[in-house]
N, C-alpha and C. Protein backbone atom coordinates (compact mmCIF):
# COMPACT_ATOMS: atom_id res chain seq x y z
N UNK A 1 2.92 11.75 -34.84
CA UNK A 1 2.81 12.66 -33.71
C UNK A 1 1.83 12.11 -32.67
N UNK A 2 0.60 11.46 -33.45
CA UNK A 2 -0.10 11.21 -32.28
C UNK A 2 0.20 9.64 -31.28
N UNK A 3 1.24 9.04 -32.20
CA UNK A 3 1.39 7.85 -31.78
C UNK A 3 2.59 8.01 -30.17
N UNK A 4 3.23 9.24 -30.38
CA UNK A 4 4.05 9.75 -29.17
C UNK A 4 3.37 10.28 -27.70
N UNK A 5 1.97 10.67 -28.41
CA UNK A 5 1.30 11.06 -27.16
C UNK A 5 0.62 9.70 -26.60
N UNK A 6 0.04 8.81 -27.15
CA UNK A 6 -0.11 7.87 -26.87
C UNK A 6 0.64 6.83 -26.31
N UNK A 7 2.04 6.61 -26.56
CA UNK A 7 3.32 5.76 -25.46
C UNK A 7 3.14 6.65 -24.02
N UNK A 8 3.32 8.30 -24.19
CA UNK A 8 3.61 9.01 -23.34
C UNK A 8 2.16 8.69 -22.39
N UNK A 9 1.56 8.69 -22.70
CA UNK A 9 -0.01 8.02 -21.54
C UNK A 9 0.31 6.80 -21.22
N UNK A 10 0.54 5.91 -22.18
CA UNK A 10 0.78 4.33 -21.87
C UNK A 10 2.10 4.45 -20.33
N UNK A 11 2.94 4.87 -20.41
CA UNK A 11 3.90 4.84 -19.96
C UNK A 11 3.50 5.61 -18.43
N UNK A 12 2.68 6.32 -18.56
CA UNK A 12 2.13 7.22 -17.48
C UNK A 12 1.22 6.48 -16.56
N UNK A 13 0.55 5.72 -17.22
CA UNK A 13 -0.34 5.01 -16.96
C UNK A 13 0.12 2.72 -16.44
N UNK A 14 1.17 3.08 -16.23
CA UNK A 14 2.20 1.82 -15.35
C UNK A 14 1.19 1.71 -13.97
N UNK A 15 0.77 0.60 -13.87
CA UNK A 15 0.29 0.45 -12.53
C UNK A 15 1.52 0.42 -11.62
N UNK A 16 1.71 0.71 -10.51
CA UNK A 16 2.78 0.44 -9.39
C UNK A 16 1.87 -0.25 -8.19
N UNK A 17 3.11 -1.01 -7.76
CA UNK A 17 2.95 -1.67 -6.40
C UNK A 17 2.23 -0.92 -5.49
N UNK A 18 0.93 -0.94 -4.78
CA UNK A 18 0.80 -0.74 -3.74
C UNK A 18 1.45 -0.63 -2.44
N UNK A 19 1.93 0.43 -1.76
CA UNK A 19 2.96 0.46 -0.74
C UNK A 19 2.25 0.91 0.56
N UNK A 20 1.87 0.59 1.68
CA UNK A 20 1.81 0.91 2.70
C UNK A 20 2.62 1.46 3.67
N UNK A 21 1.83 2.04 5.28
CA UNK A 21 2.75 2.96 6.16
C UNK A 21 1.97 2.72 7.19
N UNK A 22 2.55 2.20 8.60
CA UNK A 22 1.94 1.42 9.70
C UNK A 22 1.78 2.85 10.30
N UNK A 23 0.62 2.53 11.22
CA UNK A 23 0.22 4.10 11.88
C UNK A 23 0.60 4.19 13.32
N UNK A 24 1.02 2.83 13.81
CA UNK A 24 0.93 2.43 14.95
C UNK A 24 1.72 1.03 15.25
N UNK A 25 2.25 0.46 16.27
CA UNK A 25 2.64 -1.17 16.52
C UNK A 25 2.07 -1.62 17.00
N UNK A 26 1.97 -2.98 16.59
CA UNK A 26 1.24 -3.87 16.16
C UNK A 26 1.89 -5.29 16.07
N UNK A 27 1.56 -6.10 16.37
CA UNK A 27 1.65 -7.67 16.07
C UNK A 27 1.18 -8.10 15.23
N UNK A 28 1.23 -9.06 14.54
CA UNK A 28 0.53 -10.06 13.63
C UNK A 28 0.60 -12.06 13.96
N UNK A 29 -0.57 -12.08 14.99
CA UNK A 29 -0.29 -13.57 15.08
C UNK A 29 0.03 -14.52 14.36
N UNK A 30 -0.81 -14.12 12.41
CA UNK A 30 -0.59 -15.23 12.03
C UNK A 30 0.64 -15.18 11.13
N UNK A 31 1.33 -14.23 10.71
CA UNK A 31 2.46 -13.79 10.09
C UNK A 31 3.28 -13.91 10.89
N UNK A 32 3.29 -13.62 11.98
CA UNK A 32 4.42 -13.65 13.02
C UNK A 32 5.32 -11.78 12.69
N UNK A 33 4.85 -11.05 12.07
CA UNK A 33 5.62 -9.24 11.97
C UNK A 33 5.21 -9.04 12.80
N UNK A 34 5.95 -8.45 13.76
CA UNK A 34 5.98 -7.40 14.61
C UNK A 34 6.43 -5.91 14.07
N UNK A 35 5.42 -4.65 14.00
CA UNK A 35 5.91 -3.61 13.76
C UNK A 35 6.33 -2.82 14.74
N UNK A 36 7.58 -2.81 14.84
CA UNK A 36 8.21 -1.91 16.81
C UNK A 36 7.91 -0.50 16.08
N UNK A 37 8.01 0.43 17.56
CA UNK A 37 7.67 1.96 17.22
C UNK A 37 9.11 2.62 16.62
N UNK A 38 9.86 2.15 16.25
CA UNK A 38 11.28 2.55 15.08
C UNK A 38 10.38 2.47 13.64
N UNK A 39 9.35 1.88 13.38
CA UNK A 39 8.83 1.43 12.32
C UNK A 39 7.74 1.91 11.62
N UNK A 40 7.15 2.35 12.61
CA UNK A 40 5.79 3.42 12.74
C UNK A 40 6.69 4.58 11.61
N UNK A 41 5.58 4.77 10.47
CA UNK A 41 5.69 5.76 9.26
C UNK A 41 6.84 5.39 8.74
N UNK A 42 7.32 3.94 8.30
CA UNK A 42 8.12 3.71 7.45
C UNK A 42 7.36 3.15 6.13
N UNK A 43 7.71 3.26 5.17
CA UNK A 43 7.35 3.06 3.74
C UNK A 43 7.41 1.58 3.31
N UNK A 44 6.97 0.74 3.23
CA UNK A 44 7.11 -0.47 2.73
C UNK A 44 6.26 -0.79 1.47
N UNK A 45 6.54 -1.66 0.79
CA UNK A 45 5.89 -2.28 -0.23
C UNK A 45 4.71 -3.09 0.26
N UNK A 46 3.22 -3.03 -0.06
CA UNK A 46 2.62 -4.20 0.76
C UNK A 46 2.80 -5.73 0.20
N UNK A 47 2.81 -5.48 -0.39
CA UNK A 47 2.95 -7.22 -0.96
C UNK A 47 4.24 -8.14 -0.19
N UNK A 48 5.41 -7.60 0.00
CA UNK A 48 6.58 -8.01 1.11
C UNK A 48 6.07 -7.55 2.10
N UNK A 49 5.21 -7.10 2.96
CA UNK A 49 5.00 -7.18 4.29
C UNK A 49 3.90 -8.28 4.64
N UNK A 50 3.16 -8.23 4.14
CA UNK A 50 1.79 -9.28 4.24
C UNK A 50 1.29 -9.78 3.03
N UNK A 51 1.41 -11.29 2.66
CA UNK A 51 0.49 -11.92 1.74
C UNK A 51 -0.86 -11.58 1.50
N UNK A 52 -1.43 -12.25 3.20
CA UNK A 52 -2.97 -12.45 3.39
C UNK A 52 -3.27 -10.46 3.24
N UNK A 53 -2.84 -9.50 3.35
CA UNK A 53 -2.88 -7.80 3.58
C UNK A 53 -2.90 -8.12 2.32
N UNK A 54 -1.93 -7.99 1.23
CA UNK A 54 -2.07 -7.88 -0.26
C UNK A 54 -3.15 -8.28 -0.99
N UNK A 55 -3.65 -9.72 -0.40
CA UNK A 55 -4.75 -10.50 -1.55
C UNK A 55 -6.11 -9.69 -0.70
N UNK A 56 -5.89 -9.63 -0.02
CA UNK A 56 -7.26 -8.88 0.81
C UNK A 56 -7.61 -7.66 -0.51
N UNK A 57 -6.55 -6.84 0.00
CA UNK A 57 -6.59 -5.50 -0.91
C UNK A 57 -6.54 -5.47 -2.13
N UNK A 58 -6.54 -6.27 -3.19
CA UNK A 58 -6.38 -7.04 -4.20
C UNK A 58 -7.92 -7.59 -4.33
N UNK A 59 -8.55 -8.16 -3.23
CA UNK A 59 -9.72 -8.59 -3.48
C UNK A 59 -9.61 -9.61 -4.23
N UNK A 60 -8.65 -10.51 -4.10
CA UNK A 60 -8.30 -11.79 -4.46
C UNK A 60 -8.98 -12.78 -3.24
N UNK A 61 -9.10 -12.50 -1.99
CA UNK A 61 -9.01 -13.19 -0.75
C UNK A 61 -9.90 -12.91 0.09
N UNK A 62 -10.75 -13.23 0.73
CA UNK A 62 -11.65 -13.07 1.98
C UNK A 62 -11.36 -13.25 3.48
N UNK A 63 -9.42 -13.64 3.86
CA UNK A 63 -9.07 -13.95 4.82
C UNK A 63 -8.58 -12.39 5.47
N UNK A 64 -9.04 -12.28 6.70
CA UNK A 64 -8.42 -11.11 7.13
C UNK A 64 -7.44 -11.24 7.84
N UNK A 65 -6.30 -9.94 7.47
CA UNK A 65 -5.55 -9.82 8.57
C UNK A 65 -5.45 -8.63 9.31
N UNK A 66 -4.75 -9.00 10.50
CA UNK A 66 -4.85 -8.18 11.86
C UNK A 66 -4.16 -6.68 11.47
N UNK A 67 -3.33 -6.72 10.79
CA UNK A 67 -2.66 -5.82 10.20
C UNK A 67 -3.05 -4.32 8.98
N UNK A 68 -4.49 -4.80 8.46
CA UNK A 68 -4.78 -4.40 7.44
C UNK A 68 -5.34 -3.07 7.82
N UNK A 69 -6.02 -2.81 9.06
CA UNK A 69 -6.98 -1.38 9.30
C UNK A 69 -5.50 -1.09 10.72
N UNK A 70 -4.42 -0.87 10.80
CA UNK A 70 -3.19 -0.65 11.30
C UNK A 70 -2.71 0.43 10.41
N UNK A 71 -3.18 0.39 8.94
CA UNK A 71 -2.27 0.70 8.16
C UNK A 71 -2.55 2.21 7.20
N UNK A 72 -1.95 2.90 6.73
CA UNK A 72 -2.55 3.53 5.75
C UNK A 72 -1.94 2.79 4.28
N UNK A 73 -2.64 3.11 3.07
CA UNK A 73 -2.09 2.77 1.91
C UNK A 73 -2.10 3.70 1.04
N UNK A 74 -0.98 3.80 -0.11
CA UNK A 74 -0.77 4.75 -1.34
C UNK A 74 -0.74 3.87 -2.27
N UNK A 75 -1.62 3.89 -3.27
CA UNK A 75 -1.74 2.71 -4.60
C UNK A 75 -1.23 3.61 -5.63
N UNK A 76 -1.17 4.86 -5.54
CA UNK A 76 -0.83 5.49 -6.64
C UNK A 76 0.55 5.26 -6.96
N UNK A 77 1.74 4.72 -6.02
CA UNK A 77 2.88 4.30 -6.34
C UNK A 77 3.75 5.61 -6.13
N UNK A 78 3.08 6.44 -6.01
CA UNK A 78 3.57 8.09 -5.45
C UNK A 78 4.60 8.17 -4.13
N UNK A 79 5.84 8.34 -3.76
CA UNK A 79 6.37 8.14 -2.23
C UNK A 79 6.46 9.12 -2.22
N UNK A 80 7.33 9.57 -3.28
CA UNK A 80 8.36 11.09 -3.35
C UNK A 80 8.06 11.86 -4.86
N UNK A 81 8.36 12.84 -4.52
CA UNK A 81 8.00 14.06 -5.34
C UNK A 81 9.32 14.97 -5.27
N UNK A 82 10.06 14.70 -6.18
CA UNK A 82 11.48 14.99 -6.81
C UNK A 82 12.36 15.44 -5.60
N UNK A 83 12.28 14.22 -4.41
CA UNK A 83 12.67 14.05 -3.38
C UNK A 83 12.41 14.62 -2.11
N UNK A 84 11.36 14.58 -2.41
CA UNK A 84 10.49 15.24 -1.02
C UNK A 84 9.38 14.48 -0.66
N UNK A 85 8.97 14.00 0.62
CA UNK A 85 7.71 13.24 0.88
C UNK A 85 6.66 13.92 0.08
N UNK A 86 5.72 12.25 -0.14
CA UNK A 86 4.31 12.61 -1.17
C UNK A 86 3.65 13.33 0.15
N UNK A 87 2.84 14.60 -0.42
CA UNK A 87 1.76 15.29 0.25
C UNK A 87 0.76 13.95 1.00
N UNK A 88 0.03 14.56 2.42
CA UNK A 88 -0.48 13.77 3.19
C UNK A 88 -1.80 13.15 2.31
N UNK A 89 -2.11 13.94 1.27
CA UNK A 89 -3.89 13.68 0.65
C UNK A 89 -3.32 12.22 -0.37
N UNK A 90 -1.93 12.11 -1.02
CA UNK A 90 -2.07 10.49 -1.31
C UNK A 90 -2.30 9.77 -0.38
N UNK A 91 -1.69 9.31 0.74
CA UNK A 91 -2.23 8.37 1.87
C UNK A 91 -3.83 8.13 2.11
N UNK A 92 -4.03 7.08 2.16
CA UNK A 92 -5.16 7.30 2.84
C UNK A 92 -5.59 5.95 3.28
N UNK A 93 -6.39 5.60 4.28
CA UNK A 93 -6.85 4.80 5.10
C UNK A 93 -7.39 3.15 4.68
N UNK A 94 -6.81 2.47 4.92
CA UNK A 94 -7.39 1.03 4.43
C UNK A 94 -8.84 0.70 3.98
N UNK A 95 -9.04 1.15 3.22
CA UNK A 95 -11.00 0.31 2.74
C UNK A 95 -11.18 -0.85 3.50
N UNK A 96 -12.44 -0.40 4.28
CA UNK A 96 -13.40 -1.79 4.57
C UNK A 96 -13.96 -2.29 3.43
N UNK A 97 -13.15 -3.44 3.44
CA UNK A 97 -13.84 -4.43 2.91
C UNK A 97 -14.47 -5.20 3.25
N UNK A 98 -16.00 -5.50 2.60
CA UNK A 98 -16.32 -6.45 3.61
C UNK A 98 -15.97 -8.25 3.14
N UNK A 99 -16.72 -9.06 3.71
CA UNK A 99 -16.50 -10.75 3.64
C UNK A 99 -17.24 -10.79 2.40
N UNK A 100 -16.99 -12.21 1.83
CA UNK A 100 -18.44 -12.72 0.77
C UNK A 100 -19.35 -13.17 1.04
């Protein structure tokens, strides 16, 4: 019995992709994305939109990009809620990070 509650956490407990939502358009010189205003509050995965955005936020990387305080992010992996947009309090605002 207790070994069922324990998968059932394990399983609960799946990290998901970090997904971002542009607040605004925007360029990116060194990526070359352009986000047009069709694009503004669309859902993307961050890791396929920006490398240097991912390892930043990841804290793998110290390179910034232009893109990163543009953006809001949901790490919880949360979009939809049995098909309805996630409530506004998952979103929330890019962490300053600082340099090393």
């Amino acid at each position: 019995m207790a070994w069922k509650a324990a998968m059932s956490l394990k399983q609960a407990m799946v990290r998901c992709a970090p997904v971002v939502r542009f607040k605004i358009k925007v360029f990116c010189p060194e990526c070359g994305l352009r986000v047009q205003p069709s694009d503004v509050g669309e859902v993307r995965v961050m890791r396929d939109v920006c490398k240097t955005m991912w390892r930043k936020f990841m804290q793998l990387d110290d390179r910034h990009c232009p893109l990163f305080r543009t953006c809001e992010v949901n790490d919880l992996g949360v979009t939809s809620i049995q098909g309805h947009r996630a409530p506004p309090s998952l979103w929330r605002p890019m962490p300053r990070l600082k340099g090393r």
